[in-house]
C-alpha atoms as a PDB file:
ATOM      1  CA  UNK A   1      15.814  55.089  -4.862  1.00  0.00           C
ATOM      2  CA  UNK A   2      11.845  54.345  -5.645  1.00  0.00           C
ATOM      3  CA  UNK A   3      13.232  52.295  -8.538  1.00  0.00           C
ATOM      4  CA  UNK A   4      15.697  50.218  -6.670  1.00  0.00           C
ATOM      5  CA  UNK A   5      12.707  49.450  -3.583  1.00  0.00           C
ATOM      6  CA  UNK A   6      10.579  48.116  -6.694  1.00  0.00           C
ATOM      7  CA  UNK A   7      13.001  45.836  -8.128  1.00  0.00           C
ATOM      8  CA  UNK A   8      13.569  44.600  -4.092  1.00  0.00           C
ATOM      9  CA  UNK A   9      10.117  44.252  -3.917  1.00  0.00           C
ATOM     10  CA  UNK A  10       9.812  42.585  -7.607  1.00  0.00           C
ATOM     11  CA  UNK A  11      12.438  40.194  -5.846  1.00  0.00           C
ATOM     12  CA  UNK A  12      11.248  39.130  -2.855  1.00  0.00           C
ATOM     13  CA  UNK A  13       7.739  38.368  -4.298  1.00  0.00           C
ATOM     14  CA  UNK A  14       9.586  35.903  -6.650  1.00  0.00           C
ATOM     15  CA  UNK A  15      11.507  34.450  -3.684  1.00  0.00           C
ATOM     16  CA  UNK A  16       8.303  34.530  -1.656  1.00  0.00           C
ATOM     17  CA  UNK A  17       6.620  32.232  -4.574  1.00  0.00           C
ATOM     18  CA  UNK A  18       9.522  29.924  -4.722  1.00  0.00           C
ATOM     19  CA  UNK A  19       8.826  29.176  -0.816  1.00  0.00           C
ATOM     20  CA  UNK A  20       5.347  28.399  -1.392  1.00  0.00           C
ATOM     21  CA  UNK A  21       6.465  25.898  -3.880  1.00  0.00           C
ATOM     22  CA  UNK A  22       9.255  23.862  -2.154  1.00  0.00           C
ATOM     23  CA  UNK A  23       7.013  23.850   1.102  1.00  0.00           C
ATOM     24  CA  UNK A  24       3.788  22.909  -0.913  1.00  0.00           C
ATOM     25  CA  UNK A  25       6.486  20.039  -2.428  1.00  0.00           C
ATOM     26  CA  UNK A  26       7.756  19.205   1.101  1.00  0.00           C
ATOM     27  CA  UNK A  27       4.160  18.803   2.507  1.00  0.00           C
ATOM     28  CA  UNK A  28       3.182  16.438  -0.456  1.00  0.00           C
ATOM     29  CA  UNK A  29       6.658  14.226   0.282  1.00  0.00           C
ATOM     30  CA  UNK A  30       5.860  14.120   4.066  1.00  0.00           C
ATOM     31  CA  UNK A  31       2.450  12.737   3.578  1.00  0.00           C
ATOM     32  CA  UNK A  32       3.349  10.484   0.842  1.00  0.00           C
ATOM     33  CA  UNK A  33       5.846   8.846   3.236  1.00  0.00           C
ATOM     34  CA  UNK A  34       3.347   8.581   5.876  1.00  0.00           C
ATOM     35  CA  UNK A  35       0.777   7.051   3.297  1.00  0.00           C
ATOM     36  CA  UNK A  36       3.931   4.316   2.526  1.00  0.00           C
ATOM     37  CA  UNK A  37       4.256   3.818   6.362  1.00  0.00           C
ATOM     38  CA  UNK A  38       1.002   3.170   7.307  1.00  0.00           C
ATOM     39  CA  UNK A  39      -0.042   1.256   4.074  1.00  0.00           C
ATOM     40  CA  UNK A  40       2.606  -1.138   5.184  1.00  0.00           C
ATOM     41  CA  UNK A  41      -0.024  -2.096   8.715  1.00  0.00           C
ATOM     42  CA  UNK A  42      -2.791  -2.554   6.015  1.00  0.00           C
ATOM     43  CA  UNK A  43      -3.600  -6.485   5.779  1.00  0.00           C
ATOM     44  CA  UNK A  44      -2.623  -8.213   2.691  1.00  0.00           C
ATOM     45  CA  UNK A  45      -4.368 -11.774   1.610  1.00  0.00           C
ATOM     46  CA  UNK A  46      -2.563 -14.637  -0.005  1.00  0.00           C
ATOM     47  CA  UNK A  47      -4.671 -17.033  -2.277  1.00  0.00           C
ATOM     48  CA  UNK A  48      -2.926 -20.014  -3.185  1.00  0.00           C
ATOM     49  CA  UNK A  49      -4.430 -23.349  -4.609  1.00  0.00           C
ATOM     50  CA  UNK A  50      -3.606 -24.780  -0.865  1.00  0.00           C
ATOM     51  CA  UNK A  51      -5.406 -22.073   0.917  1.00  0.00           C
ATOM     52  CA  UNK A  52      -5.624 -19.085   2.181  1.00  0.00           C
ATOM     53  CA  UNK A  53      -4.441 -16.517   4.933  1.00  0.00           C
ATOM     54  CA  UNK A  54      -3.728 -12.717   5.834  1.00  0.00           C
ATOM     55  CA  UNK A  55      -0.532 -11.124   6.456  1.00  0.00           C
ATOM     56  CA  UNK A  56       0.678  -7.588   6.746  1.00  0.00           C
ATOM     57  CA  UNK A  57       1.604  -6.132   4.067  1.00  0.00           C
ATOM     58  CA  UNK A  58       5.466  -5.469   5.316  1.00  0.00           C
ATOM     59  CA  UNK A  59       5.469  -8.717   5.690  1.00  0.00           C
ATOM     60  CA  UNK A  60       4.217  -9.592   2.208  1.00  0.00           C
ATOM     61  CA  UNK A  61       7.575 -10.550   0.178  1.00  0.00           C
ATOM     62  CA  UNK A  62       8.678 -14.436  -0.937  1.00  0.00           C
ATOM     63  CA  UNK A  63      10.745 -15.386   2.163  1.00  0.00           C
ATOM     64  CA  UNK A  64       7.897 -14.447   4.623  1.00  0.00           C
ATOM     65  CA  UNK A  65       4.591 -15.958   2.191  1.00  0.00           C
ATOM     66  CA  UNK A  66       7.190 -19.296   2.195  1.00  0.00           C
ATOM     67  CA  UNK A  67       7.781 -19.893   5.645  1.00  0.00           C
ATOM     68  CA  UNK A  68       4.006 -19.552   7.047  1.00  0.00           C
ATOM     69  CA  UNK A  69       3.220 -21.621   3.768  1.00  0.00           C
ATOM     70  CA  UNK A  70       5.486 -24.302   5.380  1.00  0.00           C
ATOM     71  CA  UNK A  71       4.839 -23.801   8.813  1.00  0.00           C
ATOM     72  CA  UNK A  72       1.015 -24.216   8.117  1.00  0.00           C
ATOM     73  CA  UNK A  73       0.668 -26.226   5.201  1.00  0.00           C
ATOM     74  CA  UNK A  74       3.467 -28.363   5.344  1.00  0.00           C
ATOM     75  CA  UNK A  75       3.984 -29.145   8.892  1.00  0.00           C
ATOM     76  CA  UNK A  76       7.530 -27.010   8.583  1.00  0.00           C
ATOM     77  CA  UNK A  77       8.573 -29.299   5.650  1.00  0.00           C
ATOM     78  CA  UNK A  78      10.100 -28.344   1.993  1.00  0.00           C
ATOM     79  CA  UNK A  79       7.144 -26.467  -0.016  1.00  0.00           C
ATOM     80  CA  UNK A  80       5.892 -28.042  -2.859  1.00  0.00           C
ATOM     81  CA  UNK A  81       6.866 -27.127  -6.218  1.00  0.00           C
ATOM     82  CA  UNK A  82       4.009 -26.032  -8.109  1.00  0.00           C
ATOM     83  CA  UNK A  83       3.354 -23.831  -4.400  1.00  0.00           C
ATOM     84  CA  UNK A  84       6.432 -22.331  -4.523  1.00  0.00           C
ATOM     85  CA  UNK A  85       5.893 -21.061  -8.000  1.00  0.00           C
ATOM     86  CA  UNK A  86       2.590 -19.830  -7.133  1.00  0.00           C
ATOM     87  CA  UNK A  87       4.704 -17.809  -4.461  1.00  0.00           C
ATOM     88  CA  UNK A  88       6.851 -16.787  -6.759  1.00  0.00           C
ATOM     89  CA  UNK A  89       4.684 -15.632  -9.043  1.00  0.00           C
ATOM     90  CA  UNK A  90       2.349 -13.533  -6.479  1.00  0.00           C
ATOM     91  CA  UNK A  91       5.102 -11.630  -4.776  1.00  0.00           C
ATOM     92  CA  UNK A  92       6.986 -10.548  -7.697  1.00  0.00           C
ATOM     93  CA  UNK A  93       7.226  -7.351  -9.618  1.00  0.00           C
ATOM     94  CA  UNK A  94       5.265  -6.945 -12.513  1.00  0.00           C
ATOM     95  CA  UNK A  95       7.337  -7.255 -15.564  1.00  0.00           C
ATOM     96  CA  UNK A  96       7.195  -6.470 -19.444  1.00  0.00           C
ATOM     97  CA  UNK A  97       8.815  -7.384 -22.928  1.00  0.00           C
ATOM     98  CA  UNK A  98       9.849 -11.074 -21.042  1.00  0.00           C
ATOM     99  CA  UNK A  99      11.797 -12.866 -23.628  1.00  0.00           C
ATOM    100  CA  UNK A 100      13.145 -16.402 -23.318  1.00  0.00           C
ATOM    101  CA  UNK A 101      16.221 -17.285 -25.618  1.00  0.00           C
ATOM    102  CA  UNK A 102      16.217 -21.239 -26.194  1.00  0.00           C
END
């Protein structure tokens, strides 16, 4: 019977342990996500050859940058070419091993 208690007890501190590890792992998720949340209020700031401005960062992606550069820059008109690159160019991912077949 004392034998049988021990291995209960020998099991329940290994289940115990394993609790203590998922919740340590669900406390690190929940305040990662609430780090992504509120680093998407934190201000973000476009340099361009044009000019400059500051937009959130949720906000920060190509569509977004392009429209305020053509609402402000270009009285609503078509965005420049070389701007639209530099657009292009700021608001994409970084990339590696580019390779351009001719």
């Amino acid at each position: 019977m004392i034998v049988v208690l021990q291995d209960f007890y020998t099991f329940m501190e290994r289940a115990a342990s394993v609790g203590d590890l998922i919740k340590g792992l669900a406390g690190f998720c929940s305040i990662s996500v609430i780090y992504v949340f509120i680093r998407d209020w934190f201000p973000k700031k476009v340099d361009l050859s044009i000019g400059s401005f500051v937009v959130k960062r949720k906000y920060y992606n190509v569509q977004n940058v392009t429209n305020i550069v053509s609402a402000r820059y270009f009285d609503g008109g078509k965005v420049s070419d070389e701007v639209r690159k530099e657009i292009i160019i700021q608001t994409s991912p970084k990339i590696r091993n580019f390779t351009k077949k001719i």
